[in-house]
Structures are given as structure tokens and as C-alpha cells.
C-alpha atoms as a PDB file:
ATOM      1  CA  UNK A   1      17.127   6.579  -8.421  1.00  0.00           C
ATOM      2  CA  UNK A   2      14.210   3.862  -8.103  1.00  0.00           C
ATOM      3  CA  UNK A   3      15.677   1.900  -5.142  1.00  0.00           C
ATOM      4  CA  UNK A   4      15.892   5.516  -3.257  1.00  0.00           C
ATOM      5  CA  UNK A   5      12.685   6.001  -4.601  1.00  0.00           C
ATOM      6  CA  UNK A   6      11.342   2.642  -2.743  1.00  0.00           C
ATOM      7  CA  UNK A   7      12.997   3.465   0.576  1.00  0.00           C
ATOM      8  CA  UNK A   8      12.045   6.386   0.985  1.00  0.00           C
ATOM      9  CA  UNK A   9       8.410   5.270   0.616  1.00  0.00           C
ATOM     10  CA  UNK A  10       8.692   2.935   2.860  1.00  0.00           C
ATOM     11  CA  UNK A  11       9.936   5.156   5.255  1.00  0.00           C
ATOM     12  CA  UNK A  12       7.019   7.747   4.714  1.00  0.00           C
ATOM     13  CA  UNK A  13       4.354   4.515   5.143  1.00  0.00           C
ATOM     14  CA  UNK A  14       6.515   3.318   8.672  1.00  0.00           C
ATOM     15  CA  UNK A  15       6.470   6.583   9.356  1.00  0.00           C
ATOM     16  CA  UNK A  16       3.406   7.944   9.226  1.00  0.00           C
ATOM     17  CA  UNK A  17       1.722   8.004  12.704  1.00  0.00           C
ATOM     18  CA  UNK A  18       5.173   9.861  13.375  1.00  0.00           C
ATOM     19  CA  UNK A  19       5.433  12.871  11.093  1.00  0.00           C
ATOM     20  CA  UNK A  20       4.140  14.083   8.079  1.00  0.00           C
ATOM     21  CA  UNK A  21       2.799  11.581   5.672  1.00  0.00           C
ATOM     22  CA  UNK A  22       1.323   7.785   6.034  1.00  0.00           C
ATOM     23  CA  UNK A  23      -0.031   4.972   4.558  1.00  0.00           C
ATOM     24  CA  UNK A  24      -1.511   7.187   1.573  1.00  0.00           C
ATOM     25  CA  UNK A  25       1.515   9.317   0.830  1.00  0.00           C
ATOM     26  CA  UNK A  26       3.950   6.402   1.042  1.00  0.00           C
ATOM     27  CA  UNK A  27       2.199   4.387  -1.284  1.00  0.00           C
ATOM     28  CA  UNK A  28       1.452   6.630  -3.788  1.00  0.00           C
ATOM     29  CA  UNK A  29       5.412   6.940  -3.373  1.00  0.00           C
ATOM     30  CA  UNK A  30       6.311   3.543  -3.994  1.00  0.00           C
ATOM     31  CA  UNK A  31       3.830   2.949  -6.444  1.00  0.00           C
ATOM     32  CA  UNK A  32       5.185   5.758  -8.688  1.00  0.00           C
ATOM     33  CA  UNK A  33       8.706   4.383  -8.448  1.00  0.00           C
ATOM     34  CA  UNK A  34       7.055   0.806  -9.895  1.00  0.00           C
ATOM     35  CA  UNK A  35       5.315   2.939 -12.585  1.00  0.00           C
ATOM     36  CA  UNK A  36       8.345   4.551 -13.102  1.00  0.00           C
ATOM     37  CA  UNK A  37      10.408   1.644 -14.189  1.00  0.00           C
ATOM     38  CA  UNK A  38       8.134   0.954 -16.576  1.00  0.00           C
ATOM     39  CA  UNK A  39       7.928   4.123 -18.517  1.00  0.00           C
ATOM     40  CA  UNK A  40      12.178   4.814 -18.088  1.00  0.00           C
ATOM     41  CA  UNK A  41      12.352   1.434 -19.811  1.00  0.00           C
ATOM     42  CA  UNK A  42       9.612  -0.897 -21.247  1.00  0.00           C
ATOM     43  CA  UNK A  43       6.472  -2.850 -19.951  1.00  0.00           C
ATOM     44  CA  UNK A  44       8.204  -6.022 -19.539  1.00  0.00           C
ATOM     45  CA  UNK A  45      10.950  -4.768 -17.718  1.00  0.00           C
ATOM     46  CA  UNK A  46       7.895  -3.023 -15.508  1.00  0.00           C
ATOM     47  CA  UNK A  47       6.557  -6.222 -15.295  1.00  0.00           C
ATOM     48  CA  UNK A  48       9.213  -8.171 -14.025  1.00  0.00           C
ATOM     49  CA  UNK A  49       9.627  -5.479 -10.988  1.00  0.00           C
ATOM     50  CA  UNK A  50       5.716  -6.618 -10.232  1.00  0.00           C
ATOM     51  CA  UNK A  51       3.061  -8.240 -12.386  1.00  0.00           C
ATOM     52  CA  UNK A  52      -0.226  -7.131 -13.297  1.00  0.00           C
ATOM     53  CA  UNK A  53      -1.419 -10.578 -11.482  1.00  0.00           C
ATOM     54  CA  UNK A  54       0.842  -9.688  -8.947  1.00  0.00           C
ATOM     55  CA  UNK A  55      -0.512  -6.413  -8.045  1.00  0.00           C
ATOM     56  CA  UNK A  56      -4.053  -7.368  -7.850  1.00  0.00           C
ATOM     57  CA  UNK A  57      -3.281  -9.833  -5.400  1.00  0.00           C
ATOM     58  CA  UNK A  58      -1.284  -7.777  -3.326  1.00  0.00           C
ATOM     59  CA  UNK A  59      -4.500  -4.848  -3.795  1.00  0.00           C
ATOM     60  CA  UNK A  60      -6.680  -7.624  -2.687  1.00  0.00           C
ATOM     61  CA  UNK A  61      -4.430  -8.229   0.529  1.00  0.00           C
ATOM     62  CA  UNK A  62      -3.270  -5.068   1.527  1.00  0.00           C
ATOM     63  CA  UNK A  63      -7.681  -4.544   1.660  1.00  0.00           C
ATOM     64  CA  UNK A  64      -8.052  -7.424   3.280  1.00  0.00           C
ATOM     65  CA  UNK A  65      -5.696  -6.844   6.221  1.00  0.00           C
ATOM     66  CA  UNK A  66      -7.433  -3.370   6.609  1.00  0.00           C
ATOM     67  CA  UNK A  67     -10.263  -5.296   6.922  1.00  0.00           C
ATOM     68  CA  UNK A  68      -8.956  -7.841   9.478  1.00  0.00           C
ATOM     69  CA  UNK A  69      -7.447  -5.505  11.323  1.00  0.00           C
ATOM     70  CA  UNK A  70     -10.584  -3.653  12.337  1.00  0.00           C
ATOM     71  CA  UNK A  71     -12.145  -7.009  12.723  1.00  0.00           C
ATOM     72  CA  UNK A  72      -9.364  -7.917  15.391  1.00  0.00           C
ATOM     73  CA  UNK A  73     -10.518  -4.693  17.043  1.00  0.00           C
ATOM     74  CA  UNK A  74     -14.027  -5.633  17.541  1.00  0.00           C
ATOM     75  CA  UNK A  75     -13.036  -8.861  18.523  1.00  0.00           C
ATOM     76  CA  UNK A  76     -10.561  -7.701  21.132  1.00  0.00           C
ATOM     77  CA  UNK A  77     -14.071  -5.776  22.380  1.00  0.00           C
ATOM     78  CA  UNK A  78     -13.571  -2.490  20.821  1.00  0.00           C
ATOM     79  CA  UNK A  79     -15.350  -0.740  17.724  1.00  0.00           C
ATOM     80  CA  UNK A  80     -14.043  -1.108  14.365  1.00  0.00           C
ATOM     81  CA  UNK A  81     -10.327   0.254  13.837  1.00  0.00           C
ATOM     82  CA  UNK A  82     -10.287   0.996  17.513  1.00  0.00           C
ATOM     83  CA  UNK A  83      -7.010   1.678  18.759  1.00  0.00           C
ATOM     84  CA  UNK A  84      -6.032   2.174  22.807  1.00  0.00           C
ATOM     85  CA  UNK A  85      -9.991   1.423  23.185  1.00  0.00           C
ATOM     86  CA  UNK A  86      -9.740  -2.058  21.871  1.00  0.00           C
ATOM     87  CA  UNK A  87      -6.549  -3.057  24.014  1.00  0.00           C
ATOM     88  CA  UNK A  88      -3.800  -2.598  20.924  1.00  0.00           C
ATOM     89  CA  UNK A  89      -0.184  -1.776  22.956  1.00  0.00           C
ATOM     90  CA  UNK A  90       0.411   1.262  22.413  1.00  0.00           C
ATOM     91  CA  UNK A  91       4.468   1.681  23.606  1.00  0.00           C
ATOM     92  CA  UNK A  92       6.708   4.315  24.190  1.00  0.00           C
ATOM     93  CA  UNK A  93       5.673   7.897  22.743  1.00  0.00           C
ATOM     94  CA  UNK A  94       8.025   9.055  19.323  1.00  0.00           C
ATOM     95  CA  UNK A  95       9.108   4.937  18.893  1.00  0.00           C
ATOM     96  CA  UNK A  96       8.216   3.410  15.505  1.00  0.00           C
ATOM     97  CA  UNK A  97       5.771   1.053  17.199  1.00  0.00           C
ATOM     98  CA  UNK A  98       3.984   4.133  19.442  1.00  0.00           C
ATOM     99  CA  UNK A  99       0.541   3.927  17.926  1.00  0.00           C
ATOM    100  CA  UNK A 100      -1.266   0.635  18.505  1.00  0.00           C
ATOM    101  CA  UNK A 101      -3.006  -0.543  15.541  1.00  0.00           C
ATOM    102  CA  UNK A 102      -2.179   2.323  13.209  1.00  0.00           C
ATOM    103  CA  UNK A 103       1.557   1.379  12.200  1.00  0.00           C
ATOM    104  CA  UNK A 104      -0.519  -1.903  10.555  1.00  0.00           C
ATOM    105  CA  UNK A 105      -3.163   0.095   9.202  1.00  0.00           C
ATOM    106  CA  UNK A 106      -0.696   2.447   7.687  1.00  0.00           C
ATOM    107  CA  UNK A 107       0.905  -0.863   6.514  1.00  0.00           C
ATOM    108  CA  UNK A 108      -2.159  -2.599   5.220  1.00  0.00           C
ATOM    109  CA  UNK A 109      -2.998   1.125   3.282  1.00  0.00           C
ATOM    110  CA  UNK A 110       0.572   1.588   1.665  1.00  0.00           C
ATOM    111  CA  UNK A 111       0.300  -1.599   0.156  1.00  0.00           C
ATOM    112  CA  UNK A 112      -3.244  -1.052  -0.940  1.00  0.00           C
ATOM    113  CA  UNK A 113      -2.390   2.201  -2.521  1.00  0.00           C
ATOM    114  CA  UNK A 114       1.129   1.398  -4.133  1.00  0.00           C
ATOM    115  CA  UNK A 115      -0.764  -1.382  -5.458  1.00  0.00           C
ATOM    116  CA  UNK A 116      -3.348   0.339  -6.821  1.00  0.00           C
ATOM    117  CA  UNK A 117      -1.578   2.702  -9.036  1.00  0.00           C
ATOM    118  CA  UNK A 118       0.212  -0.259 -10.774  1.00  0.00           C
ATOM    119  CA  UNK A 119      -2.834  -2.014 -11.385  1.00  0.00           C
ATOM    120  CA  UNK A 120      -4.245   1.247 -12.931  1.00  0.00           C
ATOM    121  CA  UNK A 121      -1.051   2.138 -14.780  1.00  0.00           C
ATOM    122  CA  UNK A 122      -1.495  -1.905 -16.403  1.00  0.00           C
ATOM    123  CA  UNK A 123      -5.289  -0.832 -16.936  1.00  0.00           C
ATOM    124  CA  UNK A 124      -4.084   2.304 -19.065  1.00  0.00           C
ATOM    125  CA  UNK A 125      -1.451   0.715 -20.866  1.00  0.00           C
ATOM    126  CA  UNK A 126      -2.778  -2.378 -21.759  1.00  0.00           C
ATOM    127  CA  UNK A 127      -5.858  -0.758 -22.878  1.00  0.00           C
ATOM    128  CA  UNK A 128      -9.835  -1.880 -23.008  1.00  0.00           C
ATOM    129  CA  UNK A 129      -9.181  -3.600 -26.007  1.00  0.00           C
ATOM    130  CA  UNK A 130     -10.682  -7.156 -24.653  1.00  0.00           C
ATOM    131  CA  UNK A 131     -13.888  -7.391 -27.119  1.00  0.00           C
ATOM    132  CA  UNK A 132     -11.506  -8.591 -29.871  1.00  0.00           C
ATOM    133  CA  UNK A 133     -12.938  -5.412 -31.923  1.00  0.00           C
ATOM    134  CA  UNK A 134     -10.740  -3.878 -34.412  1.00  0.00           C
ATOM    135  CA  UNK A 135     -10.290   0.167 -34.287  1.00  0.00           C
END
């Protein structure tokens, strides 16, 4: 079920400036499906699907290109996250490249959020057990 899972989270992230659901909802999607393998089998097998390290880098990025992206808006002389405003081609109406800028911040967020959850879910399972004290 996990690789239907992933699609059709992906989908809901491409999606999003389309119908129902976005960056957000896709992500949360995806990043379920990740947590998912992890709890129908064990932490390493969880692991080797994406790595702790691995999903703080890609939380880091999937930030960072949100970030960029507004910062290509201002450059391009709009406001920050401007759209139309800031000269972002906008195409045909009801295509999957119809909105400008928000197909990549929809992008940028999925990541970010999918992300997210599997660093958390690593955060819970592993535990704050770092001071070396015993319990």
C-alpha cells in the first residue's frame, strides 16, 4: 500500500493550486507513508526508506527553496512570494503549470512538511535520552 501511498501524495502536492489539497496536505501524506514503514516493520527498515540525517537535510531544503523562491520574487521586482505581480508565467488555466510560482511553493512546502513528520517521528522514537542519564 506504501508506494500508492507516495503517489498519491505527490499527486495532492502537484496538485494543489488545482483542486482540493496542496503543499500541506500532500506532505503530511507522504510523510505518513515514510512513518508508516517504520511502524509496519522496524526502525531500520524505516531508516533505510529515509534517514534521520536525511530528513533534516531535506527539512532544511525544502525551507530554503521557500525562502529563495520569494527572494526570486523580489528580485524579479515584486514583493515577497509574489506571483503574476513579480512576472512568474503563469500558462494556460486548469494545466499543471497554471499558477506561476505556487506549483514550486507547493513543492518547496510538501517537502518541508513530509520531512518534518519523519524528523519528529525519529525525535519520538529515538527518545531525549542524550544526557547519558540512566532512568
Amino acid at each position: 500500500m506504501v508506494p500508492f501511498i507516495q503517489v498519491y501524495g505527490i499527486y495532492i502536492i502537484l496538485h494543489g493550486h488545482l483542486s482540493p489539497g496542496g503543499g500541506f496536505s500532500g506532505g503530511a501524506i507522504f510523510g505518513a507513508s515514510l512513518v508508516l514503514i517504520a511502524l509496519s516493520f522496524n526502525l531500520e527498515v524505516g531508516a533505510r526508506q529515509i534517514s534521520h540525517a536525511t530528513a533534516s537535510v531535506l527539512e532544511s531544503g525544502g525551507a530554503l527553496g521557500f525562502i529563495i523562491t520569494g527572494l526570486v520574487a523580489v528580485a524579479l521586482g515584486g514583493n515577497y512570494l509574489a506571483n503574476q505581480a513579480a512576472g512568474f508565467p503563469m500558462g494556460e488555466a486548469g494545466e499543471l503549470f497554471s499558477a506561476g510560482a505556487i506549483f514550486i511553493i507547493t513543492a518547496f512546502l510538501g517537502i518541508k512538511v513530509a520531512s518534518t513528520i519523519v524528523t519528529l517521528f525519529y525525535n519520538i522514537i529515538e527518545g531525549d535520552d542524550k544526557s547519558g542519564d540512566a532512568h
